[in-house]
N, C-alpha and C. Protein backbone atom coordinates (compact mmCIF):
# COMPACT_ATOMS: atom_id res chain seq x y z
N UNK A 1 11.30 -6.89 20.98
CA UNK A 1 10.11 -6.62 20.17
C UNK A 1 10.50 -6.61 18.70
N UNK A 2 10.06 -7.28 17.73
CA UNK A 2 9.73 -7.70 16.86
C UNK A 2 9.34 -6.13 15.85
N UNK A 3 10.31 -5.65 14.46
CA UNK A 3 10.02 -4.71 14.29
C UNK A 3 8.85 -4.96 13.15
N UNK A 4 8.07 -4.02 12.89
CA UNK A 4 6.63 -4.19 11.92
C UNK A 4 7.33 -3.35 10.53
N UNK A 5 7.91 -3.73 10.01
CA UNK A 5 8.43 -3.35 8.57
C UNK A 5 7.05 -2.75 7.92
N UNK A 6 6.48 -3.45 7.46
CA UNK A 6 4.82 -2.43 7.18
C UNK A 6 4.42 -1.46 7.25
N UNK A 7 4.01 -1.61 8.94
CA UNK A 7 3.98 -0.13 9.53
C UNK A 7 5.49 0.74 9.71
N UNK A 8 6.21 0.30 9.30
CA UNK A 8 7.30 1.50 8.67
C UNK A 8 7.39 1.97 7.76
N UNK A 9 7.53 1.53 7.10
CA UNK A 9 7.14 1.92 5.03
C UNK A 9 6.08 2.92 5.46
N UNK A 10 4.88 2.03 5.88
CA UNK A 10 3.65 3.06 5.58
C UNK A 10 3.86 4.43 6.23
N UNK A 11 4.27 4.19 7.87
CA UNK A 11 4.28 5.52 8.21
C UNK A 11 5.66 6.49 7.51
N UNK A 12 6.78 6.02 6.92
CA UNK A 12 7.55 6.89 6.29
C UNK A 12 6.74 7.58 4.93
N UNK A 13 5.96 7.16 4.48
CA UNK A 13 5.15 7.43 3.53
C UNK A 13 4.06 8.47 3.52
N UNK A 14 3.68 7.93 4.86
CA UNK A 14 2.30 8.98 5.10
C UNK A 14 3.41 10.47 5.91
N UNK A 15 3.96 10.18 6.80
CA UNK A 15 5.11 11.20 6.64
C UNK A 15 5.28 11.95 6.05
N UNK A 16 5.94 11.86 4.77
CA UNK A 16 6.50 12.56 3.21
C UNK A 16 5.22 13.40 3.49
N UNK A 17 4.03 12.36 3.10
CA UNK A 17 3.33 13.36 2.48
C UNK A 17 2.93 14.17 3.39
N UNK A 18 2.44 13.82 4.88
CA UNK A 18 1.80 15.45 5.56
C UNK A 18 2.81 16.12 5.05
N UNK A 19 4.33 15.81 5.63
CA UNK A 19 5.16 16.86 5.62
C UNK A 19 5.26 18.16 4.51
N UNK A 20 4.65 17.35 3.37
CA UNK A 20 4.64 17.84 1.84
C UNK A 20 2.91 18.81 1.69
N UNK A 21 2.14 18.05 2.24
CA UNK A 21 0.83 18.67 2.56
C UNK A 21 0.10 17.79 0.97
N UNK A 22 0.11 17.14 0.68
CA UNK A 22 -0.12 16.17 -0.21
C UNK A 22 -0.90 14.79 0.37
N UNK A 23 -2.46 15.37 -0.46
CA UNK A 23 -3.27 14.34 0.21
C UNK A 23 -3.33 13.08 -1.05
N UNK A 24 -3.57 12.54 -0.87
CA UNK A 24 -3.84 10.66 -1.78
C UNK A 24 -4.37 11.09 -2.94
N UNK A 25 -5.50 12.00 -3.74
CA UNK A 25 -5.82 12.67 -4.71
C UNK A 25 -4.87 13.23 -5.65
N UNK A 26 -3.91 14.13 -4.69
CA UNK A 26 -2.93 15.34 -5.21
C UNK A 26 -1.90 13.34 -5.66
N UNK A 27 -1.51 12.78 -4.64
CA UNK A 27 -0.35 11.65 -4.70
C UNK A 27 -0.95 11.15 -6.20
N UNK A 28 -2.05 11.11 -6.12
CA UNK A 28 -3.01 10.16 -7.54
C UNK A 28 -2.24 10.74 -9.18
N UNK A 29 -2.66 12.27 -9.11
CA UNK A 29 -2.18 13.15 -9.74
C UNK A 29 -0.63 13.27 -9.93
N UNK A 30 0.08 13.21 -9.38
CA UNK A 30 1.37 13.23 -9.97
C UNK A 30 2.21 11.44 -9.76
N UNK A 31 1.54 10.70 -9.41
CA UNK A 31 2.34 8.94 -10.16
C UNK A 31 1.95 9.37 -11.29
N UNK A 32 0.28 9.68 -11.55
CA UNK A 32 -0.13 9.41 -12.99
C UNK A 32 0.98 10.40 -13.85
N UNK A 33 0.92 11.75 -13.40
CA UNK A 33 2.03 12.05 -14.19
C UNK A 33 3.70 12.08 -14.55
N UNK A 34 4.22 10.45 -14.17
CA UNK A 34 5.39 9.76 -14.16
C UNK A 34 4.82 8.71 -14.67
N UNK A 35 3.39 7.77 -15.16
CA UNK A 35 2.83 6.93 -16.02
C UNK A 35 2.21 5.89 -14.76
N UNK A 36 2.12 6.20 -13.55
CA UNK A 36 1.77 5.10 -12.48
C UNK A 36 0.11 5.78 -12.96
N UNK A 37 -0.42 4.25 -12.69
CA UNK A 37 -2.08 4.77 -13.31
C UNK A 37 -2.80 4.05 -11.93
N UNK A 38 -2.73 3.74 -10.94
CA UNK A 38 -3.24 3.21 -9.70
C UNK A 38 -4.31 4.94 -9.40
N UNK A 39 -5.45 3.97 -8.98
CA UNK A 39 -6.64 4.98 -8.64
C UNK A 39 -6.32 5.75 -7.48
N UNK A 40 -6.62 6.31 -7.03
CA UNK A 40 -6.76 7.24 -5.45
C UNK A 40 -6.97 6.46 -4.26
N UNK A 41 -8.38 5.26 -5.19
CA UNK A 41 -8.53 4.60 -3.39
C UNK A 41 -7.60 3.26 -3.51
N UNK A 42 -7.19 2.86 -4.54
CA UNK A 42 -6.10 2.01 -4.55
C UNK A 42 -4.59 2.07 -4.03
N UNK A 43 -4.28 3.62 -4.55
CA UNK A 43 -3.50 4.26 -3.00
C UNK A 43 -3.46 4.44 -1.78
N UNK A 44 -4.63 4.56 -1.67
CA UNK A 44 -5.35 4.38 0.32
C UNK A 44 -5.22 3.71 0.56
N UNK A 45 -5.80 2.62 0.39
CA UNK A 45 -5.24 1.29 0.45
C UNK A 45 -3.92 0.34 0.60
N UNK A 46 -3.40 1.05 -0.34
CA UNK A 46 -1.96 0.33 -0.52
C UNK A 46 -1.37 0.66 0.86
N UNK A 47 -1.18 2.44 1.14
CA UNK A 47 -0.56 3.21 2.19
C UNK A 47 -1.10 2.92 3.50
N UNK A 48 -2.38 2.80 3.18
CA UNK A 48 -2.78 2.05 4.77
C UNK A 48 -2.95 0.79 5.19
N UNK A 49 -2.73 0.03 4.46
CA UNK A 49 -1.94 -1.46 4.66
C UNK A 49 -0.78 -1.61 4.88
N UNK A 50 0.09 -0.85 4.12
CA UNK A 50 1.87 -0.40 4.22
C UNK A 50 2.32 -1.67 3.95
N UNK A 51 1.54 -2.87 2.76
CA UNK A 51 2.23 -4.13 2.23
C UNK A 51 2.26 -3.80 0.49
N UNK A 52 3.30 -2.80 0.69
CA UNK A 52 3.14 -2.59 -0.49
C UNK A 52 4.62 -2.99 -1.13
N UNK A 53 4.89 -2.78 -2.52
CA UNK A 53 5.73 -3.21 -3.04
C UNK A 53 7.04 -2.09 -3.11
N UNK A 54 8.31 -2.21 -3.32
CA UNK A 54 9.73 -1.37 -2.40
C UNK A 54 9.55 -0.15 -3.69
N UNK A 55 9.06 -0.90 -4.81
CA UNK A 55 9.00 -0.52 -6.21
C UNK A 55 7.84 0.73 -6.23
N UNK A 56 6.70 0.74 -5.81
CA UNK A 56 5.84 1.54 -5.16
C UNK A 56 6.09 3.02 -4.47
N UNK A 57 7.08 2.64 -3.63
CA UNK A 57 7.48 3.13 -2.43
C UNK A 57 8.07 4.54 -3.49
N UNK A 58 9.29 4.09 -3.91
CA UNK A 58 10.63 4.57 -4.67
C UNK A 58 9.23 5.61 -6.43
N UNK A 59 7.98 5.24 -6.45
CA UNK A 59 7.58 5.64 -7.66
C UNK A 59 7.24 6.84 -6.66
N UNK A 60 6.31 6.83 -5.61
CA UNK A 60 5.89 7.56 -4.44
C UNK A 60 6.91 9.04 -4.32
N UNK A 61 8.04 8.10 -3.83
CA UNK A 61 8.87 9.25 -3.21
C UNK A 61 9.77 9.87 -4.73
N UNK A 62 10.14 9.10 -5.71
CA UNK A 62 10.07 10.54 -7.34
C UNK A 62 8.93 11.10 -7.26
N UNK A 63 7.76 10.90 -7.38
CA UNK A 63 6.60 11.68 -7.89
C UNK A 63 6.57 12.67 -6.63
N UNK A 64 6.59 13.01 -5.34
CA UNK A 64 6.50 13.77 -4.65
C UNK A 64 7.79 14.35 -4.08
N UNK A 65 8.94 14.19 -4.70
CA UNK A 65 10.04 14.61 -4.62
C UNK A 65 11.14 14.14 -3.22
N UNK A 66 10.95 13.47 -2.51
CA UNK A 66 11.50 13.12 -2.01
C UNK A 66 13.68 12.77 -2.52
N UNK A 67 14.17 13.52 -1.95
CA UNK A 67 15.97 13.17 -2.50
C UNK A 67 16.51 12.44 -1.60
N UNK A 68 16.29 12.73 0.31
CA UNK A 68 17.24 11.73 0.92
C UNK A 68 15.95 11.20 2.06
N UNK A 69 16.66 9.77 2.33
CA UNK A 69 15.88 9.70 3.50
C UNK A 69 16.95 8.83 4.47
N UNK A 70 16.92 9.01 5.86
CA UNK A 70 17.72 8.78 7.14
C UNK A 70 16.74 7.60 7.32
N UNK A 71 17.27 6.63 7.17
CA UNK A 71 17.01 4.73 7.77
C UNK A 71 17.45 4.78 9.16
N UNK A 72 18.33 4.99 9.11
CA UNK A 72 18.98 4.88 10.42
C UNK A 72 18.72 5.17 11.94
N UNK A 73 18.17 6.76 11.64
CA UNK A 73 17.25 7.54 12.33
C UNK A 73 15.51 6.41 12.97
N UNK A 74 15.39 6.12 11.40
CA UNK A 74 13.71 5.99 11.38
C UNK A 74 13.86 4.28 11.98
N UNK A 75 14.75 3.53 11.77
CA UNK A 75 14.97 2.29 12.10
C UNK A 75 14.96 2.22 13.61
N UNK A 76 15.99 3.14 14.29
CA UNK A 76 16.25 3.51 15.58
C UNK A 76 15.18 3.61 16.28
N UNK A 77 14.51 4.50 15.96
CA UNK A 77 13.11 5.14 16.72
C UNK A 77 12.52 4.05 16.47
N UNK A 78 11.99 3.34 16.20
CA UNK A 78 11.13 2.09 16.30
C UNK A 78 11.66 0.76 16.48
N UNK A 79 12.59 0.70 17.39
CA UNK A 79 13.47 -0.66 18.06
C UNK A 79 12.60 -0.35 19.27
């Protein structure tokens, strides 16, 4: 089986944030305050498509603090 890179990103993403309790509004609120100016539903979007850009990803996980993340783990579980 064929892995869905997409739906990985996205779900490591949507992840962070339950885990963080950080809904797409609150996410809106702090890119903007690191200079990312993308709307709220342009974030919905992005995250629930999960074709988003690696560059995105990496603004995402500074603005909500993210320090390590296990590939290895998350790669595994979805083989």
């Amino acid at each position: 089986m064929e892995l869905d890179w997409n739906k990985v990103a996205a779900n490591i993403l949507k992840a962070e944030l339950k885990r963080r309790g950080i809904t797409y509004e609150q996410l809106h609120e702090k890119l903007k305050a690191i200079g990312i100016n993308d709307s709220t539903n342009s974030i919905k979007v992005k995250v629930s498509r999960g074709a988003f850009q690696f560059a995105f990803f990496l603004q995402c996980a500074a603005a909500i603090g993210i320090k390590n993340l296990r590939l290895d783990e998350l790669v595994t579980e979805n083989e």
